[in-house]
C-alpha atoms as a PDB file:
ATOM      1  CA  UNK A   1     123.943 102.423  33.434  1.00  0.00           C
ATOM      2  CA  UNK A   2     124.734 104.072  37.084  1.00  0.00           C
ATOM      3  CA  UNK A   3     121.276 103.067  38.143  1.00  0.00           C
ATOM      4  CA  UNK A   4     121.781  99.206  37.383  1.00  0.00           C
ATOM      5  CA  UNK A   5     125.710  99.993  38.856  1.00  0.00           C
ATOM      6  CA  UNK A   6     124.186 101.641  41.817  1.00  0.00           C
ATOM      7  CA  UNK A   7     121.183  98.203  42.297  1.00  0.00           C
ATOM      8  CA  UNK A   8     124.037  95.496  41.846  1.00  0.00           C
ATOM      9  CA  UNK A   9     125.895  97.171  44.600  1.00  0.00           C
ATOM     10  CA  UNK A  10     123.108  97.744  46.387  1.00  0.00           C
ATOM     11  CA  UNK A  11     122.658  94.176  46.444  1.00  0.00           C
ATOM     12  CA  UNK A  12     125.892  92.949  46.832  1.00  0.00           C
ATOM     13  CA  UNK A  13     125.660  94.971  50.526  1.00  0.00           C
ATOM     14  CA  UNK A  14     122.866  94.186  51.640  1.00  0.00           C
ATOM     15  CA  UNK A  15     123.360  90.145  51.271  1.00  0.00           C
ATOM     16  CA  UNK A  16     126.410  90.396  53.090  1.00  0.00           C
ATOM     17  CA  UNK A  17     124.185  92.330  55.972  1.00  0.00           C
ATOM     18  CA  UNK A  18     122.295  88.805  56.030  1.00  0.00           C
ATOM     19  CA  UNK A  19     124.456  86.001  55.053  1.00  0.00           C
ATOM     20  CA  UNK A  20     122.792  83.094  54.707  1.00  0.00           C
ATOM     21  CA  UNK A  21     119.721  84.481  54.046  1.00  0.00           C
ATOM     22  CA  UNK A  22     117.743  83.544  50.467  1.00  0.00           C
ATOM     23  CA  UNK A  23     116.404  85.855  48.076  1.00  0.00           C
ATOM     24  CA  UNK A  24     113.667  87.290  46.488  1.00  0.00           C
ATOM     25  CA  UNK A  25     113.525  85.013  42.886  1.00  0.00           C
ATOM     26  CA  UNK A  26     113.129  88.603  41.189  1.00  0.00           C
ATOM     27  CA  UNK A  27     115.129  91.335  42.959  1.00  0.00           C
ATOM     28  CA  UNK A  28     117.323  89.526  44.582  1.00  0.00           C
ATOM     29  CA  UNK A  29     116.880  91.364  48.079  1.00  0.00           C
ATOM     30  CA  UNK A  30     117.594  88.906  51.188  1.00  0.00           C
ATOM     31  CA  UNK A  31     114.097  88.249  53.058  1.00  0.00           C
ATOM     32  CA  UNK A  32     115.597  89.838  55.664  1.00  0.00           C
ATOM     33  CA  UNK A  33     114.889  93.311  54.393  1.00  0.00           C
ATOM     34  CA  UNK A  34     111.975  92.397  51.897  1.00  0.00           C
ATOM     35  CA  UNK A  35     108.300  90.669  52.904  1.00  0.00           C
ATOM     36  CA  UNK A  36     107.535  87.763  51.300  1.00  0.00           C
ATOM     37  CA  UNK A  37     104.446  87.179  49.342  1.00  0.00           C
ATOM     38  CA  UNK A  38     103.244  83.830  50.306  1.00  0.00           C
ATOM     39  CA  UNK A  39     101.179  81.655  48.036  1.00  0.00           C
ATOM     40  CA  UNK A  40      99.598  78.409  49.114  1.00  0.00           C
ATOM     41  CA  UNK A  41     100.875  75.424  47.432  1.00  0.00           C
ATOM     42  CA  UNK A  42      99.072  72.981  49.159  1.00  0.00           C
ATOM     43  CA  UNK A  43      96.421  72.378  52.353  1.00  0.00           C
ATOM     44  CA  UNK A  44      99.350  73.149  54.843  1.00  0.00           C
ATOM     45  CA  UNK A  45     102.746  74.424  52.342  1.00  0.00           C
ATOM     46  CA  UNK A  46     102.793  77.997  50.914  1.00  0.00           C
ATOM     47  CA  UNK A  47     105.838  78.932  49.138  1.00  0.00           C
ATOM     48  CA  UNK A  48     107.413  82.244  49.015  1.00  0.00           C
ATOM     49  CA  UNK A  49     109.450  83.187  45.549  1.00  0.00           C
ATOM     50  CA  UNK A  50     108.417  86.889  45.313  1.00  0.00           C
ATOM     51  CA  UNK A  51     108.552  89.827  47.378  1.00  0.00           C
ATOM     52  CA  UNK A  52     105.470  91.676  47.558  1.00  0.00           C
ATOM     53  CA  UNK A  53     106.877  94.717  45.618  1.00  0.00           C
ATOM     54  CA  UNK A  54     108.013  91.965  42.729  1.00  0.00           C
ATOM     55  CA  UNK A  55     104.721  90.184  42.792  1.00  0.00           C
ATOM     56  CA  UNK A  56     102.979  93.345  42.718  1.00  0.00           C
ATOM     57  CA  UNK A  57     104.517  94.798  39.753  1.00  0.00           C
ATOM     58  CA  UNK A  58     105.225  91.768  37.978  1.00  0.00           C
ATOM     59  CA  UNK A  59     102.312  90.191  35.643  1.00  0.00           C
ATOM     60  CA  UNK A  60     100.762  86.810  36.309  1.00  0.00           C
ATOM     61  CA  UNK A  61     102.959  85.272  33.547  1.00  0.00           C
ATOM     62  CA  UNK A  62     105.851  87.202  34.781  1.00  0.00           C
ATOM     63  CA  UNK A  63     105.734  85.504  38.556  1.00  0.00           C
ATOM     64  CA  UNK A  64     105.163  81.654  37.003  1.00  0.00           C
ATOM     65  CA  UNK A  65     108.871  81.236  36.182  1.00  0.00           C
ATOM     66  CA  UNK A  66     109.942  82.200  39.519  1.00  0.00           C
ATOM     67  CA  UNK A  67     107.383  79.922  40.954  1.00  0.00           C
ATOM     68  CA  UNK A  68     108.478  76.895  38.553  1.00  0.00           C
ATOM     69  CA  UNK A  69     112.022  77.802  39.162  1.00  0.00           C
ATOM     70  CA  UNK A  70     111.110  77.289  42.750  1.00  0.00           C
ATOM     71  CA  UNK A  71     109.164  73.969  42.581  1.00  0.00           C
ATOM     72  CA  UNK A  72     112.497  72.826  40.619  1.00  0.00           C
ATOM     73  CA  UNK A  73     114.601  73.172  43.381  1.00  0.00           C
ATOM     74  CA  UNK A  74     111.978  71.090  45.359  1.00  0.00           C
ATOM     75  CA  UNK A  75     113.242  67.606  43.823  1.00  0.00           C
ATOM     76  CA  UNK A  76     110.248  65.316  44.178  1.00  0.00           C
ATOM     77  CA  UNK A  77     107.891  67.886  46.332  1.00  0.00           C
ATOM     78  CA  UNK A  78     108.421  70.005  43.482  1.00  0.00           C
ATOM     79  CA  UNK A  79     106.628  67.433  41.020  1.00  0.00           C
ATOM     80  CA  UNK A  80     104.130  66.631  43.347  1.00  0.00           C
ATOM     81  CA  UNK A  81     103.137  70.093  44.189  1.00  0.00           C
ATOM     82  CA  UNK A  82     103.901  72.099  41.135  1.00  0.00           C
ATOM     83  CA  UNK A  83     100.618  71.678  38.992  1.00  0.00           C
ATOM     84  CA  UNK A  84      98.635  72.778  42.251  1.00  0.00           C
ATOM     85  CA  UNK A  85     101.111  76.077  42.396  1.00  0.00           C
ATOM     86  CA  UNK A  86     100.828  76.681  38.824  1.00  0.00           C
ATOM     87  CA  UNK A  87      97.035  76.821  39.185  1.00  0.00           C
ATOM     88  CA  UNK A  88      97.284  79.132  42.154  1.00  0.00           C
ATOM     89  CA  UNK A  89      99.776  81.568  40.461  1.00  0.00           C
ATOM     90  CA  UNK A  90      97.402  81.282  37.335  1.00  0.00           C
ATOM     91  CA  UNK A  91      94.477  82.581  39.698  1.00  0.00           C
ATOM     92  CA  UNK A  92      96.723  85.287  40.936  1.00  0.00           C
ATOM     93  CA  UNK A  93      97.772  83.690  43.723  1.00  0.00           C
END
């Protein structure tokens, strides 16, 4: 219990370090204190949902929420581009 106490407040300070900033879709740590693990969506677009320590320790069917969850917030670009991240994350991407 202290240890999910102590991560929630963890996280509550450091967003307010970087307002503004978006999160890891796992963790929850502001990309301003995490690196991003890109994937390539398309030709030209990679996306960025993970950290790397979340993608890391998270399976491949573990990451493809975060990854649809991300393509929803997209709108349209999210339909057009979501069965080519799918496949990516699928090949561990």
């Amino acid at each position: 219990m202290k240890i999910k106490l102590w991560k929630k407040i963890k996280i509550i300070w450091l967003k307010s370090l970087a307002p503004g900033w978006s999160t890891c879709g796992h963790c929850d740590i502001p990309w301003k204190f995490v690196k991003r693990h890109e994937t390539k969506c398309a030709k030209n677009l990679w996306c960025f949902p993970l950290c790397e320590k979340c993608w890391s320790e998270l399976t491949i069917i573990q990451r493809l929420p975060h990854y649809q969850e991300l393509m929803g917030r997209w709108g349209d670009s999210g339909v057009k581009y979501g069965p080519a991240v799918t496949r990516s994350v699928l090949n561990g991407g």
